[in-house]
Protein backbone atom coordinates (compact mmCIF):
# COMPACT_ATOMS: atom_id res chain seq x y z
CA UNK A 1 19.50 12.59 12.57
CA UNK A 2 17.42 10.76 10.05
CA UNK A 3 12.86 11.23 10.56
CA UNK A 4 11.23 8.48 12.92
CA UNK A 5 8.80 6.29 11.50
CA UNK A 6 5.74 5.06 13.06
CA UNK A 7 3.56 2.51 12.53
CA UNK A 8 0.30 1.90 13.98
CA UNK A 9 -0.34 -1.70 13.33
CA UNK A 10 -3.92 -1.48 15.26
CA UNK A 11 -5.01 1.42 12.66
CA UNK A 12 -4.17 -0.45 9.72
CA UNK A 13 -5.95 -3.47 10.61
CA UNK A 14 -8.89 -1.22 11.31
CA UNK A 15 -8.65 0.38 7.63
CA UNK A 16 -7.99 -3.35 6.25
CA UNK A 17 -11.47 -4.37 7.84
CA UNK A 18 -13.17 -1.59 6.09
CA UNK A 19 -11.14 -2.65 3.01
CA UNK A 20 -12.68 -6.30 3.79
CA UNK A 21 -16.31 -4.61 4.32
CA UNK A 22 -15.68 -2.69 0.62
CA UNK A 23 -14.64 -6.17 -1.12
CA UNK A 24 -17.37 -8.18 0.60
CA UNK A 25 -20.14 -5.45 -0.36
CA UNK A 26 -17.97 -5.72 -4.17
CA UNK A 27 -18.58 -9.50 -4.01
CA UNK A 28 -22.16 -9.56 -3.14
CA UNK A 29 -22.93 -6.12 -5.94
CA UNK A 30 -20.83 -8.41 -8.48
CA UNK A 31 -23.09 -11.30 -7.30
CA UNK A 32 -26.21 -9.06 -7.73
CA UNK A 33 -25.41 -7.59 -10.82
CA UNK A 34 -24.96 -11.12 -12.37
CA UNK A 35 -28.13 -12.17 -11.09
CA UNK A 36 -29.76 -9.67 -12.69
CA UNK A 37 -28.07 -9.60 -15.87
CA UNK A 38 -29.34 -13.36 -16.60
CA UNK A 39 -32.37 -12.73 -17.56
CA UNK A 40 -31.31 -10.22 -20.26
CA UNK A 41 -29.10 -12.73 -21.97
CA UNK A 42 -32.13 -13.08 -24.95
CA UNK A 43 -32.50 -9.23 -25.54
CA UNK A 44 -31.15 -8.93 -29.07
CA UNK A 45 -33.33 -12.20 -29.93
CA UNK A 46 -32.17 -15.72 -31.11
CA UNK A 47 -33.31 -15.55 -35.10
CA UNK A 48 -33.77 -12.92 -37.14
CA UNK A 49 -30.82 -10.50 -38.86
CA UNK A 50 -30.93 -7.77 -35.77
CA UNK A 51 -30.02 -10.64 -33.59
CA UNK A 52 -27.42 -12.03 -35.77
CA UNK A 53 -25.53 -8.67 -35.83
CA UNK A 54 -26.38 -7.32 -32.33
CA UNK A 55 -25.92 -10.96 -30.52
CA UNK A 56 -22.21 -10.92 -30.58
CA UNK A 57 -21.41 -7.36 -29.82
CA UNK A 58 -23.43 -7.97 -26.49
CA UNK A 59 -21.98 -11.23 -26.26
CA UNK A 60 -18.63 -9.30 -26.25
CA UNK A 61 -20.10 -6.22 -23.82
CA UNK A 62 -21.66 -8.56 -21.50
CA UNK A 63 -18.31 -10.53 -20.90
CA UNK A 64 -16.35 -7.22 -20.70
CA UNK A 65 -18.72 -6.22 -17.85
CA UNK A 66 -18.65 -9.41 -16.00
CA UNK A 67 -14.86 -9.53 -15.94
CA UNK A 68 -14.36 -6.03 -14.73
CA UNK A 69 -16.58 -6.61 -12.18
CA UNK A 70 -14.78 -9.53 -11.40
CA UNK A 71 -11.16 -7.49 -11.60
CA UNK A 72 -12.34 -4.85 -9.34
CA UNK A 73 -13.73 -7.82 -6.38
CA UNK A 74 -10.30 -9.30 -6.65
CA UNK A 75 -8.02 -6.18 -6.78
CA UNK A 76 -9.87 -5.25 -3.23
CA UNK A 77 -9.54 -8.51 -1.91
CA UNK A 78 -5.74 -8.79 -3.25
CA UNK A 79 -5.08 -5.50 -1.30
CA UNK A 80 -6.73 -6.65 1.96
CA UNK A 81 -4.88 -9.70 2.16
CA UNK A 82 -1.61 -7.81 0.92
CA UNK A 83 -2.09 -5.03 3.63
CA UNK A 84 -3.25 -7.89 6.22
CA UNK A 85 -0.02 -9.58 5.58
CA UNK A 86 2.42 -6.24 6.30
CA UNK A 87 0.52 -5.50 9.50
CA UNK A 88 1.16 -9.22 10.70
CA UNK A 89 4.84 -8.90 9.48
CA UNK A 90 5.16 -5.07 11.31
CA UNK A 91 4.03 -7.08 14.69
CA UNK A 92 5.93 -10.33 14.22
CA UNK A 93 9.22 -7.59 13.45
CA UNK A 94 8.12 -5.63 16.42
CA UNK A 95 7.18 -8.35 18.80
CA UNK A 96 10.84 -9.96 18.03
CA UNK A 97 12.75 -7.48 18.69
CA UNK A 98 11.47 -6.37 21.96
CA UNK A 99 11.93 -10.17 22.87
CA UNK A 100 15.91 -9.90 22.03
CA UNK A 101 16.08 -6.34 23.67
CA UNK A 102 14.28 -7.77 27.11
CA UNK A 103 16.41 -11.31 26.76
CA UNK A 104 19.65 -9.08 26.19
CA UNK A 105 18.50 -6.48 29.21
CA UNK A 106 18.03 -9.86 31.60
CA UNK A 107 21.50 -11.09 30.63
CA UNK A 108 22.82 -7.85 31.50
CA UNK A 109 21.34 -7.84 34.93
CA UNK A 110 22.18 -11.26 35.31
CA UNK A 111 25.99 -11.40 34.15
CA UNK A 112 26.98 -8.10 34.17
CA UNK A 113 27.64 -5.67 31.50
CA UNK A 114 30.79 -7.25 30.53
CA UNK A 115 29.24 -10.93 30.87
CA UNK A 116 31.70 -12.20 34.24
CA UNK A 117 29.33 -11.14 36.27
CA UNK A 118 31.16 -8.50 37.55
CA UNK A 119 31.42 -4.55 37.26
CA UNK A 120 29.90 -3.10 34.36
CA UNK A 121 33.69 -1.52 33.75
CA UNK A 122 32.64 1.95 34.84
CA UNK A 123 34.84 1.80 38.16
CA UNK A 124 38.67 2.32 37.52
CA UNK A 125 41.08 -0.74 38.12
């Protein structure tokens, strides 16, 4: 006999909603960090040869940063909504098939297990 699975769909959506805390505190530190990397933008200068040789390396750094920053928000909210979708797939699964297993259980009481409404064929003949 093969292992059961189980599933509990109300656990997972608990995890997802720390998973949605995690990417909303992600948004607001890439948010923050941004904010506060503004004002730095003029660091290496505007004339001058150090500025003309360190101005496009952190040009290059500073864009690196920003989109892995940006990568890591949307890789947490891509496995939120991912995992948010499987939990609402496990119930809509679930929920159906208890629906065809009750409508099959009240046709049973209803016809009969052989659908004439009579025995249920365990009686002899």
């Amino acid at each position: 006999m093969g292992q059961r699975y189980y599933v509990d769909p109300h656990r997972i959506e608990a995890l997802a909603g720390q998973l949605e805390e995690i990417g909303s505190l992600a948004r607001s530190m890439t948010e923050e960090f941004l904010d506060e990397l503004a004002p730095t933008v003029r660091w290496p200068g505007t004339e001058g040869e150090f500025a003309e040789k360190a101005k496009p390396q952190e040009q290059k750094e500073r864009q690196t940063t920003k989109d892995t920053m940006m990568s890591i928000r949307d890789a947490l909210v891509g496995i939120t909504d991912a995992t948010l979708a499987q939990v609402r797939m496990m119930k809509d699964t679930r929920d159906r098939n208890i629906e065809g297993i009750e409508q099959r259980n009240s046709r049973i009481e209803t016809d009969g297990l052989n659908g004439d409404g009579g025995p249920t064929g365990h009686g002899r003949r």
